[in-house]
PDB file of N, CA and C in Angstrom:
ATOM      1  N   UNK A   1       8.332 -25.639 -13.450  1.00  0.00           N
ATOM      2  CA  UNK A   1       8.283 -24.405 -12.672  1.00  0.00           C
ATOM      3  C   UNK A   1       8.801 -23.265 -13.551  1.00  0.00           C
ATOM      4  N   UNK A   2       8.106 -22.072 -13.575  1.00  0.00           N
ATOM      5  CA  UNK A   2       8.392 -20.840 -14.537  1.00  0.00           C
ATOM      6  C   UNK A   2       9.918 -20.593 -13.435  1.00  0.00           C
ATOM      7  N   UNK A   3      10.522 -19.077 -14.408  1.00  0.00           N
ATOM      8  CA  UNK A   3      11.422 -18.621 -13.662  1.00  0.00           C
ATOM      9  C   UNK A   3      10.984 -17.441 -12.993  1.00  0.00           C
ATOM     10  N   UNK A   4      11.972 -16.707 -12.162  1.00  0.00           N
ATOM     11  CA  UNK A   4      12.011 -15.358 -12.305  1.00  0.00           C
ATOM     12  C   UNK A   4      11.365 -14.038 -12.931  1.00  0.00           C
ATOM     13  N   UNK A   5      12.359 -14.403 -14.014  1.00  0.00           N
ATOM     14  CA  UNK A   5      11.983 -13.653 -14.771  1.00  0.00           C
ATOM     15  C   UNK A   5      10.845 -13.376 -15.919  1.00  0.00           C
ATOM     16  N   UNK A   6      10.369 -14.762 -15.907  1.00  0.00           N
ATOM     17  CA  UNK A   6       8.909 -14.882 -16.786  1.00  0.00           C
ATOM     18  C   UNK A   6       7.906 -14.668 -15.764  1.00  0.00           C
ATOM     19  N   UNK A   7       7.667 -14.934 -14.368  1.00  0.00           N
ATOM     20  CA  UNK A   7       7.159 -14.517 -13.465  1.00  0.00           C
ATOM     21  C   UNK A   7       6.627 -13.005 -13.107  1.00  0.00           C
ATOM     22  N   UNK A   8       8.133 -11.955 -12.766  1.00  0.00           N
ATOM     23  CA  UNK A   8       8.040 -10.898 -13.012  1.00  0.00           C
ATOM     24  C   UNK A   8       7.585 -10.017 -14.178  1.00  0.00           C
ATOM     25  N   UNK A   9       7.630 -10.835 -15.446  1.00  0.00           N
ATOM     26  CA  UNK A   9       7.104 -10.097 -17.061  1.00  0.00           C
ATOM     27  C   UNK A   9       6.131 -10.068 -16.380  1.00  0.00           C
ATOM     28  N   UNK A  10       5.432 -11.742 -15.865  1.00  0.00           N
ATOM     29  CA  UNK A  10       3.482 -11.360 -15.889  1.00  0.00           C
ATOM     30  C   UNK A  10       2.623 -10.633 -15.598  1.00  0.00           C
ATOM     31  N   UNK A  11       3.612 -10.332 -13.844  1.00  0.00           N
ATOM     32  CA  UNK A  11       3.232  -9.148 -12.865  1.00  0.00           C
ATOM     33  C   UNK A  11       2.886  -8.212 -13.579  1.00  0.00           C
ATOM     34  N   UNK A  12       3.765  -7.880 -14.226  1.00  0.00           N
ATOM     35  CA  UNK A  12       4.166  -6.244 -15.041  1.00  0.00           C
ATOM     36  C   UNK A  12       3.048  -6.440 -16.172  1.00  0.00           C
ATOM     37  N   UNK A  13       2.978  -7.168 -16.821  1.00  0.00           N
ATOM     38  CA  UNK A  13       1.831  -7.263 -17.942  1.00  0.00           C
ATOM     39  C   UNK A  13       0.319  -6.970 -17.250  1.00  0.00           C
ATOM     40  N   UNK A  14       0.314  -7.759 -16.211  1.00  0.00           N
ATOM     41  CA  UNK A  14      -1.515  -7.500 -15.625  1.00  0.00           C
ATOM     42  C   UNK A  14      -1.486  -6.749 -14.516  1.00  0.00           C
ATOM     43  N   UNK A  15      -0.067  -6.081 -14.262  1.00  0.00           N
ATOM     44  CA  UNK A  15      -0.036  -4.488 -13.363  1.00  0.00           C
ATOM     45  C   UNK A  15       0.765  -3.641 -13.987  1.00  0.00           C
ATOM     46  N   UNK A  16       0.590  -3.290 -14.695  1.00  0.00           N
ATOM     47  CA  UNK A  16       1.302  -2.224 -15.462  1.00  0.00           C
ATOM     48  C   UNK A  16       1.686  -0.319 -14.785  1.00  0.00           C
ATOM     49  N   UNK A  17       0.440  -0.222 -14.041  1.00  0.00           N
ATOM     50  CA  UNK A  17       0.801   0.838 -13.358  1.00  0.00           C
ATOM     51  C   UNK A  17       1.997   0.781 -12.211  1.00  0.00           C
ATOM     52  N   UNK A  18       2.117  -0.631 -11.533  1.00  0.00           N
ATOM     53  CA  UNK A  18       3.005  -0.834 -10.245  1.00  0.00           C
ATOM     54  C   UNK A  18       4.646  -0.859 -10.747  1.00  0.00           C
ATOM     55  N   UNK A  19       4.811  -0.666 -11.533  1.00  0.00           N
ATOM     56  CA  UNK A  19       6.457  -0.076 -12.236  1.00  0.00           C
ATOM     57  C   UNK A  19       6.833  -1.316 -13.157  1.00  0.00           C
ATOM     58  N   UNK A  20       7.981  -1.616 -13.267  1.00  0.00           N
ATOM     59  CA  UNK A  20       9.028  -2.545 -13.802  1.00  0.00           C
ATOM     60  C   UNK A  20       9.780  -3.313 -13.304  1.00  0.00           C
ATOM     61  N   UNK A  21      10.019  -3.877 -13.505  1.00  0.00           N
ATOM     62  CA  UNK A  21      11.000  -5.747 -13.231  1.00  0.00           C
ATOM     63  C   UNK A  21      12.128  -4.800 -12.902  1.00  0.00           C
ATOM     64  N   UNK A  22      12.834  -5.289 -11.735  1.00  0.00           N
ATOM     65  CA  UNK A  22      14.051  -4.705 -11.168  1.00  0.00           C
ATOM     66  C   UNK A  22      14.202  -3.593 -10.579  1.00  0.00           C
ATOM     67  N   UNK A  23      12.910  -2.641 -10.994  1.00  0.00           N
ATOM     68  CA  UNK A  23      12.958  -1.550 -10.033  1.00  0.00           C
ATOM     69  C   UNK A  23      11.605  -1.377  -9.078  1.00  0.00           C
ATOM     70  N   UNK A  24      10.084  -1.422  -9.685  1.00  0.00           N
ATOM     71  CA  UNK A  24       9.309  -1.732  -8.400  1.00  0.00           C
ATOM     72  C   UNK A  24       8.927  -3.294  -7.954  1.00  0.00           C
ATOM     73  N   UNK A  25       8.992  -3.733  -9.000  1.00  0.00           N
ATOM     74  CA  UNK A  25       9.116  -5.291  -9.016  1.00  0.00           C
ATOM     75  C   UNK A  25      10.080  -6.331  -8.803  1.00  0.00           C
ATOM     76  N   UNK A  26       9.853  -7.298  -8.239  1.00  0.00           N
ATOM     77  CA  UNK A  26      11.201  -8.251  -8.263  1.00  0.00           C
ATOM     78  C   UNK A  26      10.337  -9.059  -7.535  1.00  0.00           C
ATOM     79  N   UNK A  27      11.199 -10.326  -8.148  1.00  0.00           N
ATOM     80  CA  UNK A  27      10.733 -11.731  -7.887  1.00  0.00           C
ATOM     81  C   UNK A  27      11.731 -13.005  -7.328  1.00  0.00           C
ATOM     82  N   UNK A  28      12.284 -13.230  -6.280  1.00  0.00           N
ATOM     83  CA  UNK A  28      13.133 -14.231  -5.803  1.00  0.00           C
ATOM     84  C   UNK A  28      12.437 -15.512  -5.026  1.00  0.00           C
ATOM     85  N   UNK A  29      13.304 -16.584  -5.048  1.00  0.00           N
ATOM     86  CA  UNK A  29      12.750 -17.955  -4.820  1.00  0.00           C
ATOM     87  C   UNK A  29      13.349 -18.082  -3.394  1.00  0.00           C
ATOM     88  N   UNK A  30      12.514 -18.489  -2.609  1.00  0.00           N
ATOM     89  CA  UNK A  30      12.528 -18.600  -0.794  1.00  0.00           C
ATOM     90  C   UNK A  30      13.129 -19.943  -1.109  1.00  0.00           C
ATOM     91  N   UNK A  31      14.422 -20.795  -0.796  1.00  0.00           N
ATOM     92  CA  UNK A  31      14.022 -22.092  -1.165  1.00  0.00           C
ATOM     93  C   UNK A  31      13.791 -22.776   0.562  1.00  0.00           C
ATOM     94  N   UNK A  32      13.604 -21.555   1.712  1.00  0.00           N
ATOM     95  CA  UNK A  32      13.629 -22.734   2.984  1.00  0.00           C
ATOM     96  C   UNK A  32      12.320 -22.872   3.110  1.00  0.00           C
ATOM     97  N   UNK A  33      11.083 -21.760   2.322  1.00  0.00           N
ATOM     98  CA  UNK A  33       9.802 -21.605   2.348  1.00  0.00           C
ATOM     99  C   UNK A  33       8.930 -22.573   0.999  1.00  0.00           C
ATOM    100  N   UNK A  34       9.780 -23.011   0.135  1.00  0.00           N
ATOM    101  CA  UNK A  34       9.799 -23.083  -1.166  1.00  0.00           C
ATOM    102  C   UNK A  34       8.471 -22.780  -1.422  1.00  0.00           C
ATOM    103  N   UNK A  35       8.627 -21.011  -1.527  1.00  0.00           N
ATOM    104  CA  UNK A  35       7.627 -20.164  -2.546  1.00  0.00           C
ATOM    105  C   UNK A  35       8.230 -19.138  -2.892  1.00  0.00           C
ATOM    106  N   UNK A  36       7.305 -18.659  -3.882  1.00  0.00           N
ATOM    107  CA  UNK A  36       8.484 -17.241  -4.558  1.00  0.00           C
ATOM    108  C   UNK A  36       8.281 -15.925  -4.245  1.00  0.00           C
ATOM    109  N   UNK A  37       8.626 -15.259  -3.794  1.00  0.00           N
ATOM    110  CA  UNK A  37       8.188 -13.883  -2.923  1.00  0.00           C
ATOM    111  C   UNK A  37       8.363 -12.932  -3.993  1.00  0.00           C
ATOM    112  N   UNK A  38       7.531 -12.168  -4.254  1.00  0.00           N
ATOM    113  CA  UNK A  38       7.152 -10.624  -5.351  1.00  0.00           C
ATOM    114  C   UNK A  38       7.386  -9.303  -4.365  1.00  0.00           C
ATOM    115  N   UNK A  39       8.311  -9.026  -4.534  1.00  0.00           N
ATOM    116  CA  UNK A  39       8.792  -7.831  -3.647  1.00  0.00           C
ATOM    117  C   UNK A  39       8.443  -6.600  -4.591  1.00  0.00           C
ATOM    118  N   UNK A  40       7.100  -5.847  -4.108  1.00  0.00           N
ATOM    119  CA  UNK A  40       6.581  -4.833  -4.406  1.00  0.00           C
ATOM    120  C   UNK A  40       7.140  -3.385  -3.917  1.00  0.00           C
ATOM    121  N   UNK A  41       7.440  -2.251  -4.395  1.00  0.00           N
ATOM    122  CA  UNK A  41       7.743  -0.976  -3.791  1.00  0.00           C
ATOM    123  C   UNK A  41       7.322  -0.042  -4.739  1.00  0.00           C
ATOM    124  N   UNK A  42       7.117   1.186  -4.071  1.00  0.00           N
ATOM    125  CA  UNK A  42       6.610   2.351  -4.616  1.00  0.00           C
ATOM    126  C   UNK A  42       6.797   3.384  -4.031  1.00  0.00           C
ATOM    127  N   UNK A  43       7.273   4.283  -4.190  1.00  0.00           N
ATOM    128  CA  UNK A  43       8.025   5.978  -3.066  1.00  0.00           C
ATOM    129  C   UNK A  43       8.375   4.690  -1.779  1.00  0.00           C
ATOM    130  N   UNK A  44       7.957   5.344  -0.706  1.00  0.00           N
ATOM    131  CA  UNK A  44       8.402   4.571   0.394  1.00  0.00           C
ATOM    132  C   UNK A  44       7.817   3.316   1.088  1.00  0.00           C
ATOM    133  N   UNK A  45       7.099   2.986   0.216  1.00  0.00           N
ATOM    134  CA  UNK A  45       6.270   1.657   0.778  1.00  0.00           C
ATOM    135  C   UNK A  45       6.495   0.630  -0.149  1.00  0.00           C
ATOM    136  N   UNK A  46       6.630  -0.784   0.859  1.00  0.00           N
ATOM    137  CA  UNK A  46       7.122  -1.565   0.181  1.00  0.00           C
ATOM    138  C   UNK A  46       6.585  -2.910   0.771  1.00  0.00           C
ATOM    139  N   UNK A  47       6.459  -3.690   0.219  1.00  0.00           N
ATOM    140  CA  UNK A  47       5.675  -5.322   0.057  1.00  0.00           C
ATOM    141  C   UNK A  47       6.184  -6.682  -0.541  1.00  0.00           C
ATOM    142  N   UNK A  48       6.351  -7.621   0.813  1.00  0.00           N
ATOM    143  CA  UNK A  48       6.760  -8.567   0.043  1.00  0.00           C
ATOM    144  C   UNK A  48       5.531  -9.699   0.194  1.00  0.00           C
ATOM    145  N   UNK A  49       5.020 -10.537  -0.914  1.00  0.00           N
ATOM    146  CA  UNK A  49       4.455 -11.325  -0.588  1.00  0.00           C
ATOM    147  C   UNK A  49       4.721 -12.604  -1.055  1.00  0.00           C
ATOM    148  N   UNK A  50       4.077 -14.076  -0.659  1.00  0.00           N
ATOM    149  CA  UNK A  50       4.562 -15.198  -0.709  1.00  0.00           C
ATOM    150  C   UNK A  50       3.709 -15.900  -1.384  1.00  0.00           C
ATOM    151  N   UNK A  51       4.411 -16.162  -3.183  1.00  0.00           N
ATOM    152  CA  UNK A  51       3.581 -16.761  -3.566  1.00  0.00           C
ATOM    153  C   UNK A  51       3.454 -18.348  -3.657  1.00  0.00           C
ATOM    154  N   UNK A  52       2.325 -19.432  -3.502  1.00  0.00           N
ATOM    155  CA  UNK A  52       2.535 -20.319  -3.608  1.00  0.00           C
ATOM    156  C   UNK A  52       3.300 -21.319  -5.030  1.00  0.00           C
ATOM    157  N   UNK A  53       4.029 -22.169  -5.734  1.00  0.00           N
ATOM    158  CA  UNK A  53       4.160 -22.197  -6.867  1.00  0.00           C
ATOM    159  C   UNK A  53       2.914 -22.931  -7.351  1.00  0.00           C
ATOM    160  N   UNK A  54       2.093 -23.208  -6.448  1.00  0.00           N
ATOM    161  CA  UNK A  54       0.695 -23.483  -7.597  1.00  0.00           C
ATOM    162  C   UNK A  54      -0.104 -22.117  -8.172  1.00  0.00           C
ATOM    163  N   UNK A  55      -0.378 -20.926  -6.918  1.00  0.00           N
ATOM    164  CA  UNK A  55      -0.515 -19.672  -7.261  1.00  0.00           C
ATOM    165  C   UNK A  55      -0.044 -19.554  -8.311  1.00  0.00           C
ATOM    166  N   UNK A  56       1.454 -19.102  -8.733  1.00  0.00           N
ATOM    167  CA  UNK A  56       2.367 -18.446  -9.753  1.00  0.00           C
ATOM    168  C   UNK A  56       2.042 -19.240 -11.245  1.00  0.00           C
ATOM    169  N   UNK A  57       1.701 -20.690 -11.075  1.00  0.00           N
ATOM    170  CA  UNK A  57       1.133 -21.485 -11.874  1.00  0.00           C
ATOM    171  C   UNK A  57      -0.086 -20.991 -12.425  1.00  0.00           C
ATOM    172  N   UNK A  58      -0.879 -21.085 -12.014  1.00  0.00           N
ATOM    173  CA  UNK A  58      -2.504 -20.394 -11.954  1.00  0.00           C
ATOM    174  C   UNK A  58      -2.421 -18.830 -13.001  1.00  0.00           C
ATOM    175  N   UNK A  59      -1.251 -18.224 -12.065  1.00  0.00           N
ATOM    176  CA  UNK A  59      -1.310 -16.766 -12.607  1.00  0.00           C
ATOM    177  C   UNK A  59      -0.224 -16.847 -14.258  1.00  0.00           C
ATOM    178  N   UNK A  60       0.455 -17.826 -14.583  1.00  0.00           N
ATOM    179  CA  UNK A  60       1.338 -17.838 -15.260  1.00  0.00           C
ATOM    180  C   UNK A  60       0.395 -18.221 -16.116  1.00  0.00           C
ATOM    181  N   UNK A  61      -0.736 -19.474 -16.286  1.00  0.00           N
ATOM    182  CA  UNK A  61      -1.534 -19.642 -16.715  1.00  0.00           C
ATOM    183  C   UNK A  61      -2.615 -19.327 -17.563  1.00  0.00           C
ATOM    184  N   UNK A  62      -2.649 -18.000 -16.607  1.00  0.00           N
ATOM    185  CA  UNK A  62      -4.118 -16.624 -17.311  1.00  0.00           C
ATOM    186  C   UNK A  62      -5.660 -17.751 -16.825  1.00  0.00           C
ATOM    187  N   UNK A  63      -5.225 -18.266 -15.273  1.00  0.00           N
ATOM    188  CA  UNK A  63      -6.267 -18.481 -14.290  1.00  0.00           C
ATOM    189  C   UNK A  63      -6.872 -17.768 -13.755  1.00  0.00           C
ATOM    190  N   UNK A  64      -5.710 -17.708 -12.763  1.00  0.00           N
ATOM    191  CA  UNK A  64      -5.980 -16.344 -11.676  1.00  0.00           C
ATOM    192  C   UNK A  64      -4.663 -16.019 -10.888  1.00  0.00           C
ATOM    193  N   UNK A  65      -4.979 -14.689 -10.383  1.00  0.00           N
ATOM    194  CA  UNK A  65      -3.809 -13.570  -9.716  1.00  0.00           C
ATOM    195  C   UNK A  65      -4.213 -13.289  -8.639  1.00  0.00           C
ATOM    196  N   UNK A  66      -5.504 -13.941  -7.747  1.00  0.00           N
ATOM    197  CA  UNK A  66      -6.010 -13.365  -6.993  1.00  0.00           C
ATOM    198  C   UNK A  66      -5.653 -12.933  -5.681  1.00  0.00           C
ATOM    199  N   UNK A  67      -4.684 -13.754  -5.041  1.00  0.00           N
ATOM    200  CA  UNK A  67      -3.670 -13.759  -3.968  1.00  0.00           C
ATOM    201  C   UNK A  67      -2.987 -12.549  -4.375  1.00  0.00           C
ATOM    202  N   UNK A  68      -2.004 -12.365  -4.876  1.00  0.00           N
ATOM    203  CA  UNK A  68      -1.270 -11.078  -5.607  1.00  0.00           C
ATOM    204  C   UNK A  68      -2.111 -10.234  -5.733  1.00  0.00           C
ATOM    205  N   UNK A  69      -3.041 -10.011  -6.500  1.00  0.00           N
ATOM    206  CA  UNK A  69      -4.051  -8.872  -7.005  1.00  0.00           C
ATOM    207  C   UNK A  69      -4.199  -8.308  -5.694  1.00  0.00           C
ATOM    208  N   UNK A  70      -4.436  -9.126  -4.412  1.00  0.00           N
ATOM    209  CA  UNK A  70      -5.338  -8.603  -3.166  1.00  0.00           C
ATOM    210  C   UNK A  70      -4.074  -7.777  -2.947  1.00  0.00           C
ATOM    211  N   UNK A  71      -2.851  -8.041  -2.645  1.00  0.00           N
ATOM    212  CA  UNK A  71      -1.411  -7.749  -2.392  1.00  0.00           C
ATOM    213  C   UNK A  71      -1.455  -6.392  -2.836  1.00  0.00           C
ATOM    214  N   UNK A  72      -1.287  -6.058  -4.055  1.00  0.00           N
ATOM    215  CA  UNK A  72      -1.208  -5.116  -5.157  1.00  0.00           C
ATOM    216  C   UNK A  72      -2.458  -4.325  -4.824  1.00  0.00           C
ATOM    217  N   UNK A  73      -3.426  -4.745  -4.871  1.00  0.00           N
ATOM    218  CA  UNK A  73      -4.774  -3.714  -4.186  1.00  0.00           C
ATOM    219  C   UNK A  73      -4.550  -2.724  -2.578  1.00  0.00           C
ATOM    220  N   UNK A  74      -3.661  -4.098  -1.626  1.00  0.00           N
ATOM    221  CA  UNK A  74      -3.363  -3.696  -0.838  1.00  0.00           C
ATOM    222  C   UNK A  74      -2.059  -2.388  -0.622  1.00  0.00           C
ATOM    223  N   UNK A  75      -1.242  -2.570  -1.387  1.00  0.00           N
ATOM    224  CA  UNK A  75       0.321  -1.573  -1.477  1.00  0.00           C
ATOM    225  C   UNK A  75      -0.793  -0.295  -2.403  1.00  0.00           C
ATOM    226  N   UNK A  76      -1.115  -0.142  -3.775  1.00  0.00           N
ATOM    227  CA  UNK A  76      -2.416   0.993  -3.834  1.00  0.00           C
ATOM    228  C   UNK A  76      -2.597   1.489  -3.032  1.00  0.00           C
ATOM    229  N   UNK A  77      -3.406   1.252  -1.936  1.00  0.00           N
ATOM    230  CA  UNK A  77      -4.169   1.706  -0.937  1.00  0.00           C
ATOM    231  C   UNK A  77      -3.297   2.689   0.032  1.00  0.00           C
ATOM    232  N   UNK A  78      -2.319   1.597  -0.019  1.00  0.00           N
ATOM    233  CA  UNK A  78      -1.210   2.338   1.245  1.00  0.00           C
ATOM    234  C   UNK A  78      -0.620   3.607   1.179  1.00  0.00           C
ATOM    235  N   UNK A  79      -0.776   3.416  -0.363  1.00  0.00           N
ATOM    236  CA  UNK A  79       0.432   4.444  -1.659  1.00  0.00           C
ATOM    237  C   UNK A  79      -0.534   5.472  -0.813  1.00  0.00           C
ATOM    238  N   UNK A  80      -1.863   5.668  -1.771  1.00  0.00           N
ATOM    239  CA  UNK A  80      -2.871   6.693  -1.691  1.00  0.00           C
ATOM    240  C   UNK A  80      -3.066   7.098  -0.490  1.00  0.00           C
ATOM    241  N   UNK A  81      -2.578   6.479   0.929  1.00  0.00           N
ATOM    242  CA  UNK A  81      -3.296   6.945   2.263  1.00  0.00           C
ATOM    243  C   UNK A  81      -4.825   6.734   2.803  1.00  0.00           C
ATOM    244  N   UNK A  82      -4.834   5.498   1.841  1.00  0.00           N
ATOM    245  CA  UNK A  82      -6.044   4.554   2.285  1.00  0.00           C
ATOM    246  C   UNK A  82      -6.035   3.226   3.022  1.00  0.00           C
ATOM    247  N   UNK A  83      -4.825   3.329   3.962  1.00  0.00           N
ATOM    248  CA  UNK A  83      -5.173   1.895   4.824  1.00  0.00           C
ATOM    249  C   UNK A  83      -6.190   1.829   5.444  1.00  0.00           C
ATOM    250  N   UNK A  84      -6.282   0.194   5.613  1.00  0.00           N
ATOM    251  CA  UNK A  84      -7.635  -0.290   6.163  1.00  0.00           C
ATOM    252  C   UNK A  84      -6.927   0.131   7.658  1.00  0.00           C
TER     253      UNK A  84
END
């Protein structure tokens, strides 16, 4: 299982616009859910989502991000005043 903090680098590497590790980003381990939640924020909106550790696997990988990506597409949207 990756950590934290190699987790959060990845985010930041294949979202580079959505900020930095510790300030729009952060990554903590649910252990009663055991998945790792990516707590997204930006001005006043903010997102947590639940990743599976096969997900985080996948994405740690250079598989896929696609769960997250939708996440991250989704907080965008919100930013801009484009909710669905």
């Amino acid at each position: 299982m990756h950590d934290k903090k190699e987790l959060c680098d990845k985010i930041t590497a294949l979202y580079p616009d959505i900020g930095a590790c510790g300030m729009n980003v952060d990554v903590s381990w649910d252990e009663q859910e055991k998945m790792w939640v990516v707590h997204l924020e930006k001005d006043v909106h903010k997102l947590d989502h639940y990743l599976a550790t096969t997900d985080a696997d996948y994405c740690m990988d250079d598989k896929q991000c696609v769960s997250l990506g939708l996440e991250i597409a989704q907080l965008r949207k919100n930013i801009e005043g484009k909710q669905f």
